[in-house]
N, C-alpha and C. Protein backbone atom coordinates (compact mmCIF):
# COMPACT_ATOMS: atom_id res chain seq x y z
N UNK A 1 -9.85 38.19 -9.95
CA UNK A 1 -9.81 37.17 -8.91
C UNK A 1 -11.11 36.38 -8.88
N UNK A 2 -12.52 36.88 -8.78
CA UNK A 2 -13.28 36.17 -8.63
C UNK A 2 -13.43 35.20 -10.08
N UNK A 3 -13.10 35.87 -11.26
CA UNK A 3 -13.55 35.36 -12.31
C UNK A 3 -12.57 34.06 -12.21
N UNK A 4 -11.35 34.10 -11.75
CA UNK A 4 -10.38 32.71 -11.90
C UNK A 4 -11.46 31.81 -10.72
N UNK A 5 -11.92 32.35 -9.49
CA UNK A 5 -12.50 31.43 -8.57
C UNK A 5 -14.28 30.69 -9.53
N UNK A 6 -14.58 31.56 -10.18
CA UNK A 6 -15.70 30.96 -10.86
C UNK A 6 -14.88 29.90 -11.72
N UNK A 7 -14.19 30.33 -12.76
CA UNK A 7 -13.51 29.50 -13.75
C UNK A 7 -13.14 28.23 -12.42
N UNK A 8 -12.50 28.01 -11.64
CA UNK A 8 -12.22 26.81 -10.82
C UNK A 8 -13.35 26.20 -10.60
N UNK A 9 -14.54 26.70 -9.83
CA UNK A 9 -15.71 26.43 -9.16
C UNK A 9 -16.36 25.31 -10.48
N UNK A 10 -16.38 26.14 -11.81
CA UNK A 10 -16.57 25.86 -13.40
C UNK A 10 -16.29 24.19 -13.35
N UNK A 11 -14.75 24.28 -13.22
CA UNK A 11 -13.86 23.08 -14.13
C UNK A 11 -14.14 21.98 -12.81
N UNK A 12 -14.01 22.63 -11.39
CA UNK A 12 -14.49 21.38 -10.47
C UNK A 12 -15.82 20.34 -10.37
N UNK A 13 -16.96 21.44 -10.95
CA UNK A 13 -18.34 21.07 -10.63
C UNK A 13 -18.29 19.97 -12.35
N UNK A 14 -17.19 20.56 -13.57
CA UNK A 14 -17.67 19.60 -14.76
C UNK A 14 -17.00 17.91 -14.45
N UNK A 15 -15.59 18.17 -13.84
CA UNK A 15 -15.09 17.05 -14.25
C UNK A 15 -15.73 16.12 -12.55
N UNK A 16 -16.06 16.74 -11.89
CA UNK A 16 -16.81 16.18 -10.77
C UNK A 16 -18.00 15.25 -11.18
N UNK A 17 -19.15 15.95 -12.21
CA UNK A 17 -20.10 15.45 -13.23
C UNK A 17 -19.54 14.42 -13.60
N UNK A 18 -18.56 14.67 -14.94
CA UNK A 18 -18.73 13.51 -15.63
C UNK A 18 -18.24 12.45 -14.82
N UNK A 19 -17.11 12.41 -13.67
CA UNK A 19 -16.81 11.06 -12.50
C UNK A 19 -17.78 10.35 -11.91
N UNK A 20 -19.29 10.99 -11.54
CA UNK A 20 -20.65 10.83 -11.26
C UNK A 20 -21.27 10.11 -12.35
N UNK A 21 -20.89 10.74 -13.54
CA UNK A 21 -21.80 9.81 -14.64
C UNK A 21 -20.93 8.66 -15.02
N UNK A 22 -19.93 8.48 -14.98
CA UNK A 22 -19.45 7.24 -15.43
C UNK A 22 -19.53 5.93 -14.45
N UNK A 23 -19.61 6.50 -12.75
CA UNK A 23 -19.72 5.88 -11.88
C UNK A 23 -20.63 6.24 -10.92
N UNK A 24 -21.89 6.28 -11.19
CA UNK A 24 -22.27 6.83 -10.31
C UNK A 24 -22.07 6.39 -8.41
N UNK A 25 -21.94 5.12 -8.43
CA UNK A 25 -21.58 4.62 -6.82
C UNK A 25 -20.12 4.98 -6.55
N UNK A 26 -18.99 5.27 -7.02
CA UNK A 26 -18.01 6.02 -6.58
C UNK A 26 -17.99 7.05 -5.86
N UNK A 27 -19.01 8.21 -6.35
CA UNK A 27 -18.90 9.35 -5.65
C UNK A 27 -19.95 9.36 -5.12
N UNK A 28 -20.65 9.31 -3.98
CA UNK A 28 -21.85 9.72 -3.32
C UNK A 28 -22.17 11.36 -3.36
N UNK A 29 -23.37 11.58 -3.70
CA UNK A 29 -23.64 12.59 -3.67
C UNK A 29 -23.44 13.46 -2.09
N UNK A 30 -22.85 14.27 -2.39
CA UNK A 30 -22.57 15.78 -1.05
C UNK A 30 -24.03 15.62 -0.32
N UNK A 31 -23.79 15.38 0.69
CA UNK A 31 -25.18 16.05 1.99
C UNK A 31 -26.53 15.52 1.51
N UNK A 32 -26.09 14.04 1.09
CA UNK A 32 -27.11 13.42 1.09
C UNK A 32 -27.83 13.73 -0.27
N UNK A 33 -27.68 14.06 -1.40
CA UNK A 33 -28.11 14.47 -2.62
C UNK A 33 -29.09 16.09 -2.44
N UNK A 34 -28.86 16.35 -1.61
CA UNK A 34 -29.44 18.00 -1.29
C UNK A 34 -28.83 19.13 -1.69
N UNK A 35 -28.94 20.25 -2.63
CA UNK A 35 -28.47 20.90 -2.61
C UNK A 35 -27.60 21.88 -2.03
N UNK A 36 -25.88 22.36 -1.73
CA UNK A 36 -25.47 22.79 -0.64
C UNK A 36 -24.66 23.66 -1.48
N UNK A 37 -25.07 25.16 -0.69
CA UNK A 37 -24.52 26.59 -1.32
C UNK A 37 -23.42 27.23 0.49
N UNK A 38 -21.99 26.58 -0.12
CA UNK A 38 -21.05 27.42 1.13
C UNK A 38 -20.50 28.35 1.20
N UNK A 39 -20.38 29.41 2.20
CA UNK A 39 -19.52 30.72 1.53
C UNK A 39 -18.26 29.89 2.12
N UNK A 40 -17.42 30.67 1.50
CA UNK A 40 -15.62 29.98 2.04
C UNK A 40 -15.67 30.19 3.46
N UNK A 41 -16.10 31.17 4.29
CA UNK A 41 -15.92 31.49 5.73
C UNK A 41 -16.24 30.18 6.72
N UNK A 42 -17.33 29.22 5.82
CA UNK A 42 -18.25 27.63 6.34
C UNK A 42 -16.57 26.97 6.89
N UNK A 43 -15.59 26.79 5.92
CA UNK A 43 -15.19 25.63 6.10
C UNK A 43 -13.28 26.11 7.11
N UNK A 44 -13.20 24.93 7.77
CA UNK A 44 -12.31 25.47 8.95
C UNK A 44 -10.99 24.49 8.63
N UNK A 45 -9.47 25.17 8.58
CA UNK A 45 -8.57 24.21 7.90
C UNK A 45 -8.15 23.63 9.47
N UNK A 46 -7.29 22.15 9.31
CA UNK A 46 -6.72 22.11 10.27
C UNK A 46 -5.60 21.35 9.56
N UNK A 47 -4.60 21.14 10.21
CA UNK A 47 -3.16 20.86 9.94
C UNK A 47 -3.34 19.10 9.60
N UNK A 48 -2.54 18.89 8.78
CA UNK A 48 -2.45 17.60 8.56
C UNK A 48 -1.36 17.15 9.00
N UNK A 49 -0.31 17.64 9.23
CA UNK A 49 1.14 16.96 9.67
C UNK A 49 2.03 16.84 8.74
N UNK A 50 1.41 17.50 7.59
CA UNK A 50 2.65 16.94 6.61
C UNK A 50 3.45 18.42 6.61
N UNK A 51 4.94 17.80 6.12
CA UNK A 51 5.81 19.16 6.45
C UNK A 51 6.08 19.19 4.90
N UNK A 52 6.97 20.72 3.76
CA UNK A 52 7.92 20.59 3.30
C UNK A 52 9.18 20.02 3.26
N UNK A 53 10.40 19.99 2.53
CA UNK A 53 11.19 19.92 2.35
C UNK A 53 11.97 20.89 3.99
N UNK A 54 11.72 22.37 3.69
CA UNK A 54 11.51 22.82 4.93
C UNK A 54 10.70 22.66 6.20
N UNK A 55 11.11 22.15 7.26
CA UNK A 55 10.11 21.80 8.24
C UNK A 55 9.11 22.83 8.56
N UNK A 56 9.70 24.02 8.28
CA UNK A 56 8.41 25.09 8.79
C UNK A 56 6.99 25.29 8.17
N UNK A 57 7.11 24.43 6.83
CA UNK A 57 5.76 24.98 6.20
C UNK A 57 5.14 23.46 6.01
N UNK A 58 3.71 23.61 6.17
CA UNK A 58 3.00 22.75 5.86
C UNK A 58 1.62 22.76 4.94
N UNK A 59 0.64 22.05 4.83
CA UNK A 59 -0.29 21.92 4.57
C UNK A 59 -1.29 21.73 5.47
N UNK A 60 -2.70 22.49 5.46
CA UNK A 60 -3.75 22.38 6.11
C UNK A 60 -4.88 22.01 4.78
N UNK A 61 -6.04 21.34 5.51
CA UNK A 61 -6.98 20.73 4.81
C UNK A 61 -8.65 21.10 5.66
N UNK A 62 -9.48 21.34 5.01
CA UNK A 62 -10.84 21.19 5.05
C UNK A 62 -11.65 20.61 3.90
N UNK A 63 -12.40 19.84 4.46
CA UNK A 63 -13.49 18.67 4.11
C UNK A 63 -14.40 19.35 2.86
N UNK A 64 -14.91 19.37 2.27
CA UNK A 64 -16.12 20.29 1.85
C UNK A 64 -17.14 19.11 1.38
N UNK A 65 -16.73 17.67 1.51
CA UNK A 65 -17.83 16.85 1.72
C UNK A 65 -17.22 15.39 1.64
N UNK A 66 -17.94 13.97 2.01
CA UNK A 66 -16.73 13.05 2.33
C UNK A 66 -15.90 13.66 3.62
N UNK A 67 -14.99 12.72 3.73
CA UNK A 67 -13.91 12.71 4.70
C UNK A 67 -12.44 12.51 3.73
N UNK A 68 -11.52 12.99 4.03
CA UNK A 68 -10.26 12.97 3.14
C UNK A 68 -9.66 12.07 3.75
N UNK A 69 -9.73 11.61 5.39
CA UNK A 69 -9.04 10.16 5.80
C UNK A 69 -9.63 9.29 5.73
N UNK A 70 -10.85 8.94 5.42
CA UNK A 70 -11.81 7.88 5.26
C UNK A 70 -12.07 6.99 3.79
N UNK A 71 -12.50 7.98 2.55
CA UNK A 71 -12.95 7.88 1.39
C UNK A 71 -12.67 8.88 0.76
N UNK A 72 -14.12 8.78 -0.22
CA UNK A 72 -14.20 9.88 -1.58
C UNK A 72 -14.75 10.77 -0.57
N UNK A 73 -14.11 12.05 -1.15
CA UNK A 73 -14.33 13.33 -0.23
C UNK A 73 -13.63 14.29 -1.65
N UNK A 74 -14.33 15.33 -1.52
CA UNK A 74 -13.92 16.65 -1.86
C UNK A 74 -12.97 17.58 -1.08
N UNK A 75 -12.49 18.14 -1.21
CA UNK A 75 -11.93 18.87 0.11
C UNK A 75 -10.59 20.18 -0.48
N UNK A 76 -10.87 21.21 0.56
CA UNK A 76 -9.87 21.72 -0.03
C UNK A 76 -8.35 21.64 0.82
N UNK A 77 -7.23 22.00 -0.03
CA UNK A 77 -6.04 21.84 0.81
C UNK A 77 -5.12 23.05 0.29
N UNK A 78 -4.63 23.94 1.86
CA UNK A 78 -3.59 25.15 1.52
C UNK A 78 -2.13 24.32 2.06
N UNK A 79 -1.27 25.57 1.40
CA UNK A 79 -0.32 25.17 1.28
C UNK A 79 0.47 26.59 1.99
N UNK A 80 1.54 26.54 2.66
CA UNK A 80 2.19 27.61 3.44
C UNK A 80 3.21 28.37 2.33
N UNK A 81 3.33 29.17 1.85
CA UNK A 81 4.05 29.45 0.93
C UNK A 81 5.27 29.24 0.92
N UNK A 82 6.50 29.11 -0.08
CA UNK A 82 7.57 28.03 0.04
C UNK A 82 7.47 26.94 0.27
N UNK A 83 6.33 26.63 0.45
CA UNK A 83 6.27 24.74 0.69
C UNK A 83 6.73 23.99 -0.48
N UNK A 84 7.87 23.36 -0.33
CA UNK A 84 8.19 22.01 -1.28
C UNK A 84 7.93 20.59 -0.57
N UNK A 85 7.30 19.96 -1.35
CA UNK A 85 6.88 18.49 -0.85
C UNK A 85 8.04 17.91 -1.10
N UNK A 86 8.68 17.10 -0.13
CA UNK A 86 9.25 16.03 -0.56
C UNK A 86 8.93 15.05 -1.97
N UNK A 87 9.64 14.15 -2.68
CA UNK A 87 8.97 13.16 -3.96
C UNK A 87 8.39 12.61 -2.73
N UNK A 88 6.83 12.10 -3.29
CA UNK A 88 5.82 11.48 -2.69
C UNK A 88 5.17 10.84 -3.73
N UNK A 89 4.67 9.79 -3.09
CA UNK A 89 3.19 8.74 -4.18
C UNK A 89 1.86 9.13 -3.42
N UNK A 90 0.93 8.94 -4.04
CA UNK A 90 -0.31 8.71 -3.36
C UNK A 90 -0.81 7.47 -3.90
N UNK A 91 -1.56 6.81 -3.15
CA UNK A 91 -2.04 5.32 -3.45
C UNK A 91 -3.37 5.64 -4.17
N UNK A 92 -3.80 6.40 -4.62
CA UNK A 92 -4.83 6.72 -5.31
C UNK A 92 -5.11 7.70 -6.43
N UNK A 93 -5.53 8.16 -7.47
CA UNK A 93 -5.50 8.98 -8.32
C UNK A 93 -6.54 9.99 -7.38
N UNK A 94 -5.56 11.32 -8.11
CA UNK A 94 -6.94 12.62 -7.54
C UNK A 94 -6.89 14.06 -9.02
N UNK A 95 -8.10 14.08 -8.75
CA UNK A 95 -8.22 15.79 -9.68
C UNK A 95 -7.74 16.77 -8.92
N UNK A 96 -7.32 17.84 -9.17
CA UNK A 96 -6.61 19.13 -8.77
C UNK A 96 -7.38 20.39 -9.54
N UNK A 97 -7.87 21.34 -8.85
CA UNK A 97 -8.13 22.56 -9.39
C UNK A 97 -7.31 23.45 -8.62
N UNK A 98 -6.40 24.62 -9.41
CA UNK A 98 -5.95 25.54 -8.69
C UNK A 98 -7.30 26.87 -8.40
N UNK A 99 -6.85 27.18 -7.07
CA UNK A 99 -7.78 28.25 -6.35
C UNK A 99 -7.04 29.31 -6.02
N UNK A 100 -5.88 29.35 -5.19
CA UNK A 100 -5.14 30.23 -5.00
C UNK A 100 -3.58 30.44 -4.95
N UNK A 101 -3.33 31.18 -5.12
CA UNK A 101 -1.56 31.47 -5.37
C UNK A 101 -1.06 30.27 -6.58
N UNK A 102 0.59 30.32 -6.61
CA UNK A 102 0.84 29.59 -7.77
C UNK A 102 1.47 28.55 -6.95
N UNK A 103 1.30 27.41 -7.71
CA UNK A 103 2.03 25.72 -7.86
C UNK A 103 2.29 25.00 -8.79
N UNK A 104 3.53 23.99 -8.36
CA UNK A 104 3.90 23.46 -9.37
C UNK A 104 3.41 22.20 -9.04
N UNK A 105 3.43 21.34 -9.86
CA UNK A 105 3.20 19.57 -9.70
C UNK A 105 3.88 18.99 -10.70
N UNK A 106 5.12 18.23 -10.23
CA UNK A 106 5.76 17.47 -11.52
C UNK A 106 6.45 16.36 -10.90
N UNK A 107 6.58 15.72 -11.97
CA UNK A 107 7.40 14.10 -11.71
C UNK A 107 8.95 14.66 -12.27
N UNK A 108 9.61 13.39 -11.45
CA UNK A 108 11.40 13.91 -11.56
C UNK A 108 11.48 14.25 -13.00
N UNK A 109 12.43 14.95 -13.51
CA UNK A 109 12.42 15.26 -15.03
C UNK A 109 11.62 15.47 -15.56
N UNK A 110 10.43 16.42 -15.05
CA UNK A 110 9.35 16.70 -15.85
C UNK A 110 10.12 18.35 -15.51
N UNK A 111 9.08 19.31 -16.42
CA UNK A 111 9.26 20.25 -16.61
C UNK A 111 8.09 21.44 -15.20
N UNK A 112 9.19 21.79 -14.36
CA UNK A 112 8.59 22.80 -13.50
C UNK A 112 7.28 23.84 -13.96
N UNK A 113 5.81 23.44 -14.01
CA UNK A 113 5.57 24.60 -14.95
C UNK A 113 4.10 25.50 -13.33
N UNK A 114 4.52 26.50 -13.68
CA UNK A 114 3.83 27.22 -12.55
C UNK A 114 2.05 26.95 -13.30
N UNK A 115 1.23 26.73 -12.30
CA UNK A 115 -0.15 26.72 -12.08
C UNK A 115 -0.97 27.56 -11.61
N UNK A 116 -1.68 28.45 -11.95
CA UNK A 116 -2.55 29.82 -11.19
C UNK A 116 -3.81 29.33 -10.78
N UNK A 117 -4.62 30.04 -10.00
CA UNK A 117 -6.04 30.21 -10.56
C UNK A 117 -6.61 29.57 -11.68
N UNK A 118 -7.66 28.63 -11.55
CA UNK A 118 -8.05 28.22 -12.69
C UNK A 118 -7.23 26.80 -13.60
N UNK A 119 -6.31 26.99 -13.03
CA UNK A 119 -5.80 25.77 -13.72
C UNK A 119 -5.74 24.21 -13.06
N UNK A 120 -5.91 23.35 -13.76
CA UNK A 120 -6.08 21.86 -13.22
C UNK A 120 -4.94 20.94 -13.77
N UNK A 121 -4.82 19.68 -12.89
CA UNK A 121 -3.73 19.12 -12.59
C UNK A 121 -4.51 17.55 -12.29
N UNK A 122 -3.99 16.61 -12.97
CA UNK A 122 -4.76 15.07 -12.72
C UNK A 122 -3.04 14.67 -11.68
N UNK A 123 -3.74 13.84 -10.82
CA UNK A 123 -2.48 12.98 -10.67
C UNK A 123 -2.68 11.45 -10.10
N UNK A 124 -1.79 11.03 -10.96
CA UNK A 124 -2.13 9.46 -10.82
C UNK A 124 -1.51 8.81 -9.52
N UNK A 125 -2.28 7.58 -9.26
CA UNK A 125 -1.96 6.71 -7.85
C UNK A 125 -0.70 6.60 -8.24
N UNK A 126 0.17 6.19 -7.10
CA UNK A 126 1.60 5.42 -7.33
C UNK A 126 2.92 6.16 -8.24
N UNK A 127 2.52 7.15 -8.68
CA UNK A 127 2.71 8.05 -9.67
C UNK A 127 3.95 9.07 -8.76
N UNK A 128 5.33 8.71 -9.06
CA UNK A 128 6.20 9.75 -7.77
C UNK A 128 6.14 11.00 -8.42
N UNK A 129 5.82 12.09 -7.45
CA UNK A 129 5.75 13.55 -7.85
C UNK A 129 6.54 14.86 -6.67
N UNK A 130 6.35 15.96 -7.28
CA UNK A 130 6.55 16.97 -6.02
C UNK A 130 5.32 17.62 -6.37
N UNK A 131 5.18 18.64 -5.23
CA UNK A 131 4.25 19.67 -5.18
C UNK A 131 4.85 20.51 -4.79
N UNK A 132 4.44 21.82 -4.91
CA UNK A 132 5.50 23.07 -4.35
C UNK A 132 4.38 24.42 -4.76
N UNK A 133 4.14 25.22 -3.19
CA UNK A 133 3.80 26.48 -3.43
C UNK A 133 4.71 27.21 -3.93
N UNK A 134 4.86 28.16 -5.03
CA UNK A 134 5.77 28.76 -5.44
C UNK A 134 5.46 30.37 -5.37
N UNK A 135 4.28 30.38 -4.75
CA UNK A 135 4.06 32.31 -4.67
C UNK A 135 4.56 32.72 -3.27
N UNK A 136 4.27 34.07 -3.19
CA UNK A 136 4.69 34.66 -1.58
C UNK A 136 3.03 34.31 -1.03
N UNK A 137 2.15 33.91 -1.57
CA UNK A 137 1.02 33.63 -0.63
C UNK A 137 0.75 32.38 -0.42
N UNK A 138 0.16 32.07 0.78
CA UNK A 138 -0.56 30.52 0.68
C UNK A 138 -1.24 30.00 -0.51
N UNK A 139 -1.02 29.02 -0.75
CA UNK A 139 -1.58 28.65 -1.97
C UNK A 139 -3.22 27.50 -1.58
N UNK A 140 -3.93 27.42 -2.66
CA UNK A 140 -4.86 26.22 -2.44
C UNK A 140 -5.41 25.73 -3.47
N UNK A 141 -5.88 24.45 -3.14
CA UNK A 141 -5.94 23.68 -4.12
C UNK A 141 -7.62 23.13 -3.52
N UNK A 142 -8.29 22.91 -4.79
CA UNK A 142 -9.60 21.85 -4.31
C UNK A 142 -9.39 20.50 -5.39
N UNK A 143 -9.52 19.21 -4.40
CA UNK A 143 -9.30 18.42 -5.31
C UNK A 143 -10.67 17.49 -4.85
N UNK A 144 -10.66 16.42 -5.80
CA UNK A 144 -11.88 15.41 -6.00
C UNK A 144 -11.11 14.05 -5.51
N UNK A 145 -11.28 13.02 -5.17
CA UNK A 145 -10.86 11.48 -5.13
C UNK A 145 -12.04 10.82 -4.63
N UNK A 146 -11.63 9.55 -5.26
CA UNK A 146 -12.92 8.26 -5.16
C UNK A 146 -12.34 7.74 -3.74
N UNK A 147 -11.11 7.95 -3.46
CA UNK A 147 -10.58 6.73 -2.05
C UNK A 147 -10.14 8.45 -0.89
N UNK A 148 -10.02 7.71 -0.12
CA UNK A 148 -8.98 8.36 0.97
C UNK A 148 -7.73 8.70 0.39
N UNK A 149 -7.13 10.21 0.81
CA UNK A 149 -6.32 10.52 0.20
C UNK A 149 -5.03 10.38 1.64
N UNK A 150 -4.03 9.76 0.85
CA UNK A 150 -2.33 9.53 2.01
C UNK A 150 -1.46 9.88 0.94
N UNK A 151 -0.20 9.68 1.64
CA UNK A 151 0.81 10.27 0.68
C UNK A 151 1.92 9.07 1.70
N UNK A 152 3.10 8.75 0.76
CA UNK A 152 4.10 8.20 1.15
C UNK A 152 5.23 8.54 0.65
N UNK A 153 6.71 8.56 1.06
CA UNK A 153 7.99 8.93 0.87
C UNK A 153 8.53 7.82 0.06
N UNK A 154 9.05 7.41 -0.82
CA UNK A 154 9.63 6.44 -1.00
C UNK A 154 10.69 6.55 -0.27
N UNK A 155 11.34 4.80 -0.12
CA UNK A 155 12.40 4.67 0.87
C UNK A 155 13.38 5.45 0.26
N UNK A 156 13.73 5.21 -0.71
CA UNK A 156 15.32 5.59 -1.41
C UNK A 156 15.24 6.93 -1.65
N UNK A 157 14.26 7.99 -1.08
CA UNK A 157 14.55 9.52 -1.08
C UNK A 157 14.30 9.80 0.02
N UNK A 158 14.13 9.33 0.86
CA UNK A 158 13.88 9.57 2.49
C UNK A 158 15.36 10.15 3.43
């Protein structure tokens, strides 16, 4: 377990880098360019409103730098187990690192493929997809974006 949370911590902090070096004014540096060491206990989720497919499960989110309704923010986001997202777009591209439990992320006719620990996931703006916790545990995800992250239904699956 910890070694998949290093391996994540790993693949977040590289592809975080090189987004910094290609741009550096995209991403503002975390806490003011100061070094910042959090244990997980720091950061506090709260509900975003978005439901599954099933109304009972949702997603909660915490910040870990940025704001996720504002801009570029880091942040992490759980998922209630059984959660299926409705097809959704996001108006922005984001990186994905898996942290905990398994998920899927695919576009219609793509191939369901489960995600653990350690594994990463790009997904493009405008781009229709699902998401889906697929373990018996909450799942989570830490992702990266340059904009504010939303999500929308298209009309014709609503």
């Amino acid at each position: 377990m910890k070694t998949s949370l290093v391996a994540a911590a790993l693949a977040v902090l590289a592809f975080t880098t090189v987004a910094q070096a290609q741009d550096n004014s995209s991403f503002p540096p975390a806490n003011g360019g100061t070094s910042v060491s959090n244990p997980a206990s720091h950061y506090s989720f709260t509900d975003t409103g978005a439901r599954g497919v099933n109304p009972k499960t949702g997603i909660q989110v915490a910040n870990v730098w940025g704001d996720v309704t504002k801009g570029a923010h880091g942040a992490f986001f759980r998922f209630d187990p059984g959660f299926v997202s409705k097809l959704h777009t996001h108006t922005y591209d984001y990186y994905a690192v898996v942290i905990k439990g398994q998920l899927e992320n695919y576009q219609p006719g793509q191939k369901h493929e489960k995600l653990g620990p350690g594994s990463y996931w790009y997904q493009r703006g405008k781009e229709a997809h699902t998401t889906a916790c697929v373990s018996k545990q909450p799942c989570q995800i830490y992702i990266v974006q340059q904009n504010k992250f939303d999500a929308q239904i298209p009309p014709q699956t609503e």
